[in-house]
Protein backbone atom coordinates (compact mmCIF):
# COMPACT_ATOMS: atom_id res chain seq x y z
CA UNK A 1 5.03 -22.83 13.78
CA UNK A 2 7.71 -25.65 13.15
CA UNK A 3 5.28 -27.20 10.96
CA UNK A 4 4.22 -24.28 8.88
CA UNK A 5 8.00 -23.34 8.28
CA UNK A 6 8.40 -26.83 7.08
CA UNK A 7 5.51 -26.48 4.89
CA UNK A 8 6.72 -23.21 3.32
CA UNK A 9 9.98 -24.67 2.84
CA UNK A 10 8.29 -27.69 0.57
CA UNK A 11 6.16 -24.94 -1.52
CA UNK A 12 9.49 -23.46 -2.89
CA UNK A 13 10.43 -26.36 -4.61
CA UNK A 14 7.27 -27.81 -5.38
CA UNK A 15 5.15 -26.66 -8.63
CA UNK A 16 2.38 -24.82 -6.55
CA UNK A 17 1.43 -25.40 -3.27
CA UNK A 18 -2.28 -24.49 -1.48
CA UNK A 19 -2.80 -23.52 1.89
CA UNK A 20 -4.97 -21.74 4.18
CA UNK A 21 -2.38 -19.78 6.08
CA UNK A 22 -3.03 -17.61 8.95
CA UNK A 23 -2.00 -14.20 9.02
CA UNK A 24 0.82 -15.35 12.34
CA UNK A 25 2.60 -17.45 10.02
CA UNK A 26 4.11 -14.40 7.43
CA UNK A 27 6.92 -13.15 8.79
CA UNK A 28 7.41 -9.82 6.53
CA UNK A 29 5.16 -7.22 5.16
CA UNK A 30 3.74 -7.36 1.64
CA UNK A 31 5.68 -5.55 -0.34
CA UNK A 32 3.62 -5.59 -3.69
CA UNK A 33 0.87 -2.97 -3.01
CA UNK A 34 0.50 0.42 -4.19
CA UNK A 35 -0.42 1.18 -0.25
CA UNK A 36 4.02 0.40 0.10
CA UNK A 37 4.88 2.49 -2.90
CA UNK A 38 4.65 0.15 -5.31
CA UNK A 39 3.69 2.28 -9.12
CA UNK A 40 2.45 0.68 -12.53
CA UNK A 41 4.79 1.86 -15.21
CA UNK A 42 3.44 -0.21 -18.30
CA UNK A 43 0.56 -2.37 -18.81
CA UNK A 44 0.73 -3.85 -22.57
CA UNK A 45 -1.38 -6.47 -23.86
CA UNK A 46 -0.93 -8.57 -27.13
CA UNK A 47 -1.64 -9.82 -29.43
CA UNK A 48 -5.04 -8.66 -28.83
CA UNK A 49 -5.60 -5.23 -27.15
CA UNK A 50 -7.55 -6.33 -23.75
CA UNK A 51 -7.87 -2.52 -22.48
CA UNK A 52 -5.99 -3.93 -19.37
CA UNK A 53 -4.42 -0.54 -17.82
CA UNK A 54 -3.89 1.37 -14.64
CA UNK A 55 -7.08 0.01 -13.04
CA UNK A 56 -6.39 -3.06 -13.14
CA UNK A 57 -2.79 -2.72 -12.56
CA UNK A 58 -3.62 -1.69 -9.36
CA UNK A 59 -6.38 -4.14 -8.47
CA UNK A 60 -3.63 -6.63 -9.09
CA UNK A 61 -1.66 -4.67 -5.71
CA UNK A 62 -4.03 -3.26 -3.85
CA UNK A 63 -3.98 -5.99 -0.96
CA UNK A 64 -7.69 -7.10 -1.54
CA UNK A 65 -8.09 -11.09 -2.42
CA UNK A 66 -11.03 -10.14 -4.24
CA UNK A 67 -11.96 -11.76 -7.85
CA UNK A 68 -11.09 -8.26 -10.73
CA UNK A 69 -11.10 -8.19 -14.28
CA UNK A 70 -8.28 -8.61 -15.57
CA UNK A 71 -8.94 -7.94 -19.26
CA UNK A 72 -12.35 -5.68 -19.71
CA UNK A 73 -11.97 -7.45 -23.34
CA UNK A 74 -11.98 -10.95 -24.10
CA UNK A 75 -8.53 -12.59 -24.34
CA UNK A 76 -8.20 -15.36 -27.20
CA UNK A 77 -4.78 -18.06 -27.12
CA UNK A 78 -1.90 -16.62 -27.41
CA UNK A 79 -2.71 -13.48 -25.85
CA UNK A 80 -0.65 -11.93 -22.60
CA UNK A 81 -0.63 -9.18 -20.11
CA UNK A 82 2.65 -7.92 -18.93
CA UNK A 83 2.53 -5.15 -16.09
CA UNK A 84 5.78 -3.59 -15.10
CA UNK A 85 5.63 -1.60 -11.45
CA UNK A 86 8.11 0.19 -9.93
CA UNK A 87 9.39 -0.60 -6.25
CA UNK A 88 10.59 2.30 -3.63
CA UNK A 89 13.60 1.09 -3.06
CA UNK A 90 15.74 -1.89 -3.70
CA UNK A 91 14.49 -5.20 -2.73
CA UNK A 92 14.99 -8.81 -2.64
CA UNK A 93 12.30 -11.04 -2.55
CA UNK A 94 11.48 -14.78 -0.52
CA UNK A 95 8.25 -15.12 -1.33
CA UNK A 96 5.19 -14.64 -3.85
CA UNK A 97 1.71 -15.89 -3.88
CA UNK A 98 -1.70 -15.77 -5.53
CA UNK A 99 -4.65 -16.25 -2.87
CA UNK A 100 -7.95 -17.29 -3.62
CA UNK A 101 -7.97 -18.75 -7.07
CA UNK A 102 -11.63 -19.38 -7.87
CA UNK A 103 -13.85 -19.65 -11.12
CA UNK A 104 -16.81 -17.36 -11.66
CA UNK A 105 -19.71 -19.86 -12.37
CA UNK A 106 -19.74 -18.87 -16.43
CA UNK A 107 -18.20 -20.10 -19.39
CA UNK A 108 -17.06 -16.63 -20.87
CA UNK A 109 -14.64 -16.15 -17.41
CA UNK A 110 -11.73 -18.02 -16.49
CA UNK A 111 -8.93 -17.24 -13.73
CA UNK A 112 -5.63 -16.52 -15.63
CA UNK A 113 -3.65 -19.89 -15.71
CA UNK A 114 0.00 -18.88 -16.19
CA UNK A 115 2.40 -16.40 -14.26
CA UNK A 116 5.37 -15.10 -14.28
CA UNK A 117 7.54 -12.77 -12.20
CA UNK A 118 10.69 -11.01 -13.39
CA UNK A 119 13.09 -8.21 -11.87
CA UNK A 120 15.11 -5.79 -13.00
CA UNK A 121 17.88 -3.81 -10.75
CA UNK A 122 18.26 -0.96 -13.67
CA UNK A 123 15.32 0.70 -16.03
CA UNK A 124 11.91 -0.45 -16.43
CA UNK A 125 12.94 -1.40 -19.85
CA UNK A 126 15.33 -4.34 -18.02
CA UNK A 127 17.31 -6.62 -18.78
CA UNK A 128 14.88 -8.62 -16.46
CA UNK A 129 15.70 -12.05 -15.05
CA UNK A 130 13.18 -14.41 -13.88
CA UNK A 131 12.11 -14.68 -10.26
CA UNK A 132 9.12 -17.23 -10.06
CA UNK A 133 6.26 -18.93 -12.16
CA UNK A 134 3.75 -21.38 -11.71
CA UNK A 135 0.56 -22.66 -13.29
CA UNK A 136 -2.30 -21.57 -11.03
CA UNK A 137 -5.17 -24.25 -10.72
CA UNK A 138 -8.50 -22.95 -9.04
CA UNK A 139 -8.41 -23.51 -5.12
CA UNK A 140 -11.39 -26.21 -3.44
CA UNK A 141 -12.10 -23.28 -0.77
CA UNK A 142 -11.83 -19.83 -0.35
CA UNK A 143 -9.01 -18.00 1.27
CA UNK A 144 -6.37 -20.58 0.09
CA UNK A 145 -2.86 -19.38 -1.43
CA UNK A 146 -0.95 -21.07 -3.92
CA UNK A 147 3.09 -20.07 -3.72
CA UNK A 148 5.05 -19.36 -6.39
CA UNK A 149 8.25 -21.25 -7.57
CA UNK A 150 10.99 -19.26 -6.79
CA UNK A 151 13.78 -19.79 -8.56
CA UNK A 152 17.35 -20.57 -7.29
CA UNK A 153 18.76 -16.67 -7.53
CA UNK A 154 16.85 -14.04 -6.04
CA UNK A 155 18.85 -10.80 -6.61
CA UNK A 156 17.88 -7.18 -5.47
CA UNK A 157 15.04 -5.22 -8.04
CA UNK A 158 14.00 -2.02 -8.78
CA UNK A 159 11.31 -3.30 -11.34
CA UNK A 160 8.88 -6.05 -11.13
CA UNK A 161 7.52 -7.56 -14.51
CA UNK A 162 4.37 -9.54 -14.10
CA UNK A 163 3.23 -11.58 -16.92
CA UNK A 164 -0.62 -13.20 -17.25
CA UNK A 165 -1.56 -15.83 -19.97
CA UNK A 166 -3.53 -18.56 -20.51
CA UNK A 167 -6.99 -19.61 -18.49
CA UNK A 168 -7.77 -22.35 -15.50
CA UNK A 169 -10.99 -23.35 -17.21
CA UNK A 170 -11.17 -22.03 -21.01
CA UNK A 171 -14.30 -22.88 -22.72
CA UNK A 172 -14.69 -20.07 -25.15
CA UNK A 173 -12.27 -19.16 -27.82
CA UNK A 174 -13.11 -15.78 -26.26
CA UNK A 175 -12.67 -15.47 -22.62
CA UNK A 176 -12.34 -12.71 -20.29
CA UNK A 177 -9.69 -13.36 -18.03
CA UNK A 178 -9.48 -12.50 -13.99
CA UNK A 179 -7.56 -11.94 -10.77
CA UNK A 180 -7.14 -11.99 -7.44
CA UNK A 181 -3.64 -10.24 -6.07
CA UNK A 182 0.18 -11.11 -6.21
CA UNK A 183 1.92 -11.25 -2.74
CA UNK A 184 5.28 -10.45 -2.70
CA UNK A 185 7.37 -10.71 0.56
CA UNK A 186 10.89 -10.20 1.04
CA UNK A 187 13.51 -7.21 2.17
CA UNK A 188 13.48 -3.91 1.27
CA UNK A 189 16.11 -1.09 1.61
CA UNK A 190 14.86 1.94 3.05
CA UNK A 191 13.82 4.91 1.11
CA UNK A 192 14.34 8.28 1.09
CA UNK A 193 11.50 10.89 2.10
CA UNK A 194 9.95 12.08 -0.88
CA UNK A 195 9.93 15.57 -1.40
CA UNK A 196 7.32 15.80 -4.74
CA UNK A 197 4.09 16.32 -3.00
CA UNK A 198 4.76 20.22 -3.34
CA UNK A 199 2.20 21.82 -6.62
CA UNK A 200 -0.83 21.71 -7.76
CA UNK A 201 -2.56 18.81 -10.40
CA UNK A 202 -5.20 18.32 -12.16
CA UNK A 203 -7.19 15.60 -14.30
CA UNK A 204 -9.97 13.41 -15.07
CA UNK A 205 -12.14 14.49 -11.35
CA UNK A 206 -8.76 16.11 -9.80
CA UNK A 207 -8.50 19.47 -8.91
CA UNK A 208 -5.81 18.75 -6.27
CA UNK A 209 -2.84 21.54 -4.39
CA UNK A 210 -0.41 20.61 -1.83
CA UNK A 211 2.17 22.03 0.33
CA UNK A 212 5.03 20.19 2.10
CA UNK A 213 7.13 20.62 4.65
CA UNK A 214 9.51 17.80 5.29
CA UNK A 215 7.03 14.56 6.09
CA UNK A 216 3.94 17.07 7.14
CA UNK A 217 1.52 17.98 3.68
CA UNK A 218 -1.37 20.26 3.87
CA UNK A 219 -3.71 21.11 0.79
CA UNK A 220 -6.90 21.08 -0.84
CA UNK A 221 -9.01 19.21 -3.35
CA UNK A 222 -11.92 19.37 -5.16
CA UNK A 223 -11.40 23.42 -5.08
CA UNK A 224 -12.34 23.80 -1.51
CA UNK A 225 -12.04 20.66 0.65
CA UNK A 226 -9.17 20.43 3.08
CA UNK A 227 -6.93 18.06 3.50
CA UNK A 228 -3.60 17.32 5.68
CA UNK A 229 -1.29 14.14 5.84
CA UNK A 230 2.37 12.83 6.41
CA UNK A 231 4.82 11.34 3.95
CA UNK A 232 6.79 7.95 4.70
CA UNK A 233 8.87 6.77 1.97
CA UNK A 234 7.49 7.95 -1.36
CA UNK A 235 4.15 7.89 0.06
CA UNK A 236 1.77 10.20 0.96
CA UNK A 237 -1.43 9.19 3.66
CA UNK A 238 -3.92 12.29 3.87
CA UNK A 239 -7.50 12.85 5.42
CA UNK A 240 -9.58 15.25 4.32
CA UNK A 241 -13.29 16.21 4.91
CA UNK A 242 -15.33 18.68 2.53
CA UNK A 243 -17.71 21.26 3.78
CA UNK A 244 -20.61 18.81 4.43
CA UNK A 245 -18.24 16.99 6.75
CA UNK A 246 -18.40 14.28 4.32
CA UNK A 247 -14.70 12.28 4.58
CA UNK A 248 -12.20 11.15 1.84
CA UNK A 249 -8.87 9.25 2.33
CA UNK A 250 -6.06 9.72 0.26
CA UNK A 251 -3.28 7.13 -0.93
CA UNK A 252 -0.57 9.26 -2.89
CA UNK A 253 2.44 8.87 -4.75
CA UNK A 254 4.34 12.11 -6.93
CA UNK A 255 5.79 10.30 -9.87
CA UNK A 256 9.30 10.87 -11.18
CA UNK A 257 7.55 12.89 -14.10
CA UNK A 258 5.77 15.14 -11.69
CA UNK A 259 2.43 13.77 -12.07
CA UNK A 260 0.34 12.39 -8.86
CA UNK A 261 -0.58 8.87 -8.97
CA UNK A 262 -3.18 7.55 -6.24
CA UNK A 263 -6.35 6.34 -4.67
CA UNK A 264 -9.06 8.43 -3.13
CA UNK A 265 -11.84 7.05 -1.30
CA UNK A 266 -15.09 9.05 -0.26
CA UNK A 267 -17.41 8.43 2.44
CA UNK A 268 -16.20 5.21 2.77
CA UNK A 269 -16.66 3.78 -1.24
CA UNK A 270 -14.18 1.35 -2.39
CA UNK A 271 -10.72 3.08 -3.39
CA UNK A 272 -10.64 4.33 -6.71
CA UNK A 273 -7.49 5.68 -8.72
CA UNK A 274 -7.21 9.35 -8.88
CA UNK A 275 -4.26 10.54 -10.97
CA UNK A 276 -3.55 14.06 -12.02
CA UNK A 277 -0.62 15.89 -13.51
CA UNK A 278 1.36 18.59 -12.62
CA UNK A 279 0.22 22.48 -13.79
CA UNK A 280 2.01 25.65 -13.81
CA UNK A 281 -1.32 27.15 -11.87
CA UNK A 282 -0.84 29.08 -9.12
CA UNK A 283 -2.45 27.43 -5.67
CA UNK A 284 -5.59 29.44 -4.54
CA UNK A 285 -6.94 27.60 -1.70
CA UNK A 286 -3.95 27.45 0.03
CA UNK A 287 -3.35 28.90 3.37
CA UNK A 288 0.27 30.83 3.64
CA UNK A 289 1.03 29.04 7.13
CA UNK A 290 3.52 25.92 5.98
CA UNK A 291 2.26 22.98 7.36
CA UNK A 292 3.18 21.09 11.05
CA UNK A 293 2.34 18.83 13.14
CA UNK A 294 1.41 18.89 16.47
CA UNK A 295 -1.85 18.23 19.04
CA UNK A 296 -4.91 16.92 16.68
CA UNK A 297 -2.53 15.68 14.13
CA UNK A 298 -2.99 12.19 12.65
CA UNK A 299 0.06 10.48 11.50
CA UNK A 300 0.61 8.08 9.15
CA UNK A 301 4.55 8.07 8.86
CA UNK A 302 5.87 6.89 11.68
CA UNK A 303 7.08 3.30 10.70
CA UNK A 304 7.13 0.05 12.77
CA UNK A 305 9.03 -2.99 12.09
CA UNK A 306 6.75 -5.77 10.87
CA UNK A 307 4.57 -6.80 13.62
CA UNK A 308 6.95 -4.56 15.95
CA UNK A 309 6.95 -1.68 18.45
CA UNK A 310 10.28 -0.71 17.32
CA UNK A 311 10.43 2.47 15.35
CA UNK A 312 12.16 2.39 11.86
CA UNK A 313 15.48 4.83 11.58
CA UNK A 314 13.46 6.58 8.58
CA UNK A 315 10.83 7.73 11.08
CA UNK A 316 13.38 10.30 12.41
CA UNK A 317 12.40 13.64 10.35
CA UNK A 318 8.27 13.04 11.27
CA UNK A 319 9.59 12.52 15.00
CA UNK A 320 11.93 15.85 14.76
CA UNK A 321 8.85 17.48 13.50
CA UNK A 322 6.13 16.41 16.00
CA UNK A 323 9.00 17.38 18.61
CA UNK A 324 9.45 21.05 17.53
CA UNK A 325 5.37 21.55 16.85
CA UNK A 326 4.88 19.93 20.42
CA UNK A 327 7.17 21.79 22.45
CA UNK A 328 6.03 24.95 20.72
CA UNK A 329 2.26 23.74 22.12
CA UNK A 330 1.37 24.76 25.54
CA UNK A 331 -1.41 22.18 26.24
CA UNK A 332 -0.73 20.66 30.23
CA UNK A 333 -1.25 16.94 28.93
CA UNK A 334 -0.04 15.04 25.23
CA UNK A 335 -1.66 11.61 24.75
CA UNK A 336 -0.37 9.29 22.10
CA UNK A 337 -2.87 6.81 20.68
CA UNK A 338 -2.10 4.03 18.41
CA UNK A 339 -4.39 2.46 15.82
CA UNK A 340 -3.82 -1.04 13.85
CA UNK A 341 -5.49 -2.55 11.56
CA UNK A 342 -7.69 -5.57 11.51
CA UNK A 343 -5.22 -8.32 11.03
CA UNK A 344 -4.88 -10.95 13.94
CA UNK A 345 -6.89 -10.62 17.43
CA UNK A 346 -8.76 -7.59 19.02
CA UNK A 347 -6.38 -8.22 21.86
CA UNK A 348 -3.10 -8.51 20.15
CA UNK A 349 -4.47 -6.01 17.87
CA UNK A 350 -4.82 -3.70 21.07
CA UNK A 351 -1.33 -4.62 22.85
CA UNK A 352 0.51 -3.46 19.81
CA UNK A 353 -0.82 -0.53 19.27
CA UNK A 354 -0.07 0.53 22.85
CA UNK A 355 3.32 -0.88 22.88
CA UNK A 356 3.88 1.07 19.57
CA UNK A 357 2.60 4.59 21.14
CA UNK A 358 4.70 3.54 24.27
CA UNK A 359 7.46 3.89 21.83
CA UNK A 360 6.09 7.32 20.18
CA UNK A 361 6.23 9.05 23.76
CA UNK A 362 9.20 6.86 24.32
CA UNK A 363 10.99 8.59 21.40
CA UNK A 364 9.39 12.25 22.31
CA UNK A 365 10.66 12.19 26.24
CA UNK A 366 14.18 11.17 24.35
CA UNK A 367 13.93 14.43 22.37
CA UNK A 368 13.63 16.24 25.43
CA UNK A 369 9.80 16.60 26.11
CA UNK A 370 8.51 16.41 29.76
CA UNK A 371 7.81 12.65 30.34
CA UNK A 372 5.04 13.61 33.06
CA UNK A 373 2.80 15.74 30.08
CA UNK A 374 2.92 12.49 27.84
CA UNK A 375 0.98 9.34 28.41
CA UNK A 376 0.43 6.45 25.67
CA UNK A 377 -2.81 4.71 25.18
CA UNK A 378 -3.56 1.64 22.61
CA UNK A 379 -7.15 1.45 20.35
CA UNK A 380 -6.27 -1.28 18.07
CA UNK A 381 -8.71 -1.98 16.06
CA UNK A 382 -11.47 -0.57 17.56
CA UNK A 383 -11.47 2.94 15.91
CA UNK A 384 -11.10 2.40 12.28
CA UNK A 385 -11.43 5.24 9.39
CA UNK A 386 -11.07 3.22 6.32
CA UNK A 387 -11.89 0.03 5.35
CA UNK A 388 -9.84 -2.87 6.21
CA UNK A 389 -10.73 -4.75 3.48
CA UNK A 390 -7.64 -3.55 1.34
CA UNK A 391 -4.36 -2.38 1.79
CA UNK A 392 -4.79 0.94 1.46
CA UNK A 393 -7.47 1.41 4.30
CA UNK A 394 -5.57 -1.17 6.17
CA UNK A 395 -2.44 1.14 5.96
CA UNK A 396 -4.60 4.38 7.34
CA UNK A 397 -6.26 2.65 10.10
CA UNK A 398 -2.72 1.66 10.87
CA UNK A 399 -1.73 5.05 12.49
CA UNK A 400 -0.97 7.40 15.92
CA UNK A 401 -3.12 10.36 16.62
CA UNK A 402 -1.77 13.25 19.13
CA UNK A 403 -4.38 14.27 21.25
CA UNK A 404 -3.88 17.58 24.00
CA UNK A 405 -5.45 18.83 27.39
CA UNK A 406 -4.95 22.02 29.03
């Protein structure tokens, strides 16, 4: 460990730095993904117009290492992509990276050579300062990262500017340029429970109504499929399941200008983005019951310090709320499971997750429930409904699920 903090210490003030780190050696979440409330406000391209846009503004976050497109037209010199994305809340950065720099084998695609990362506490229009840059190079093997230089001042931002340019291998005077992800970890203030996931929206394949009730949502999509989910932060986690019992996960975030920005996956396809805006229709699959949670609920919103079992202060309204739906239940026995995700070992995997729903009926018996009806049990990994390839399935298999006896 020694060694590895040494190491990291050596990438900050070196150009770039490559490394195969293992997942034991980060010390705080990833907070560049659109799975932690992290929204593309502007993608803008230029000289040339690249088509770069919301797709690939969120391939560039979505917590996959995978190779993208980065410009679905071919990018000439001179040209560059700026993205600007909006954070939750305030936060200060200590770290960015790019993982798994590697050339397709063809001379019309090239790995973007140049980046830059800037911040801004204010607008998205800035000022912005600059937080780090580096010239990538392409890594020997896969699953290497190369860090970012940071520079000396790292204040708190709102706004994250990410600017592309250049190529790692250019041998075309047109090129298509690609990506893998940016890392960005650091500290984050906490944010306030959204309360925009309240409506209905529609666009391009969305046909989409909601109801909320503090962190609990129930709805429908696709005109007759229900749904349900909980809100943490700005974001919204649901499951739904259509009449032919066929699945889809939700990853949702209501916009400041009403309109619902997210991904939706389907019988376990990749995640796509699904974005709608807001109508003046009146919901018609609705039910008139406001939405709870209770025994068979899934939740996504109760919040765990990174790599912790200790419960985040934000968690409190989702708690309140599984509280008052529990003690309204008359079921003889409440078990609390908890999920992870894939990172690290089955058997870590599987300690935390029971150390984290320890907590959960720690927090309910607090409240006032009967501890003798409540018992905590850890899956880890072992039950997953989304893909762990990503962020966003990563942050749904990361979960607790209520489960009642009579």
């Amino acid at each position: 460990m020694q060694k590895s903090l040494l190491l990291a210490a050596a990438c900050v003030v070196a150009l770039s730095c490559q490394n195969a780190w293992a997942q034991e050696n980060v010390t705080s979440p990833d907070l560049l993904t659109f799975a932690a409330g992290v929204l593309p406000q502007s993608v803008q391209t230029g000289p040339s117009d690249l088509r770069t846009g919301a797709e690939q503004a969120i391939s560039m976050i979505d917590g996959n290492p995978g190779l993208f497109g980065l410009t679905p037209k071919p990018a000439t010199e001179g040209d560059a992509i700026e993205i600007v994305y909006s954070l939750p809340a305030l936060t200060r950065f200590d770290r960015f990276a790019v993982p798994d720099i590697r050339e397709t084998p063809s001379p019309f695609q090239t790995f973007a050579k140049f980046i830059e990362v800037s911040g801004a506490a204010n607008s998205v229009d800035g000022p912005f300062v600059l937080l780090a840059r580096t010239e990538l190079s392409a890594h020997t093997e896969k699953g290497h990262i190369t860090e970012l230089t940071l520079t000396a001042d790292q204040p708190e931002v709102l706004f994250v500017k990410i600017r592309l340019s250049g190529g790692v291998d250019v041998q075309k005077e047109k090129t298509f340029l690609e990506f893998s992800e940016l890392i960005g970890n650091g500290e984050q203030r906490t944010s306030g429970l959204s309360t925009g996931f309240e409506g209905v929206w529609k666009g391009r394949g969305v046909n989409m109504e909601l109801a909320q009730e503090g962190p609990s949502v129930i709805g429908c999509y696709d005109r007759k499929s229900m749904l349900s989910g909980t809100v943490e932060g700005n974001v919204l986690r649901a499951l739904g399941e259509d009449a032919a019992g066929i699945p889809s996960q939700f990853i949702l975030i209501a916009g400041a200008d009403g309109a619902l920005r997210g991904l939706r996956s389907t019988n376990g396809a990749p995640f796509k983005p699904y974005d709608g805006d807001a109508t003046s229709a009146e919901p018609v699959c609705l039910t008139p019951e406001p939405p709870k949670l209770g025994c068979g609920s899934i939740l996504h919103g109760i919040g765990f310090g990174f790599d912790s079992d200790v419960i985040r202060p934000e968690s409190t309204p989702i708690l309140n709320t599984l509280f008052a739906g529990l003690g309204e239940d008359r079921s003889a026995m409440i078990e609390i499971i908890g999920h992870s995700s894939s990172e690290g070992s089955a058997d870590y995997n599987r300690d935390l997750s029971q150390r984290r729903a320890s907590a959960v009926v720690a927090a309910l018996v607090q409240r006032g429930l009967n501890a003798s009806a409540l018992s905590a049990s850890g899956h880890g990994e072992d039950e997953p409904i989304a893909s762990n390839a990503d962020e966003a399935g990563r942050s749904l298999n990361r979960r607790v699920e209520v489960r009642c006896s009579s």
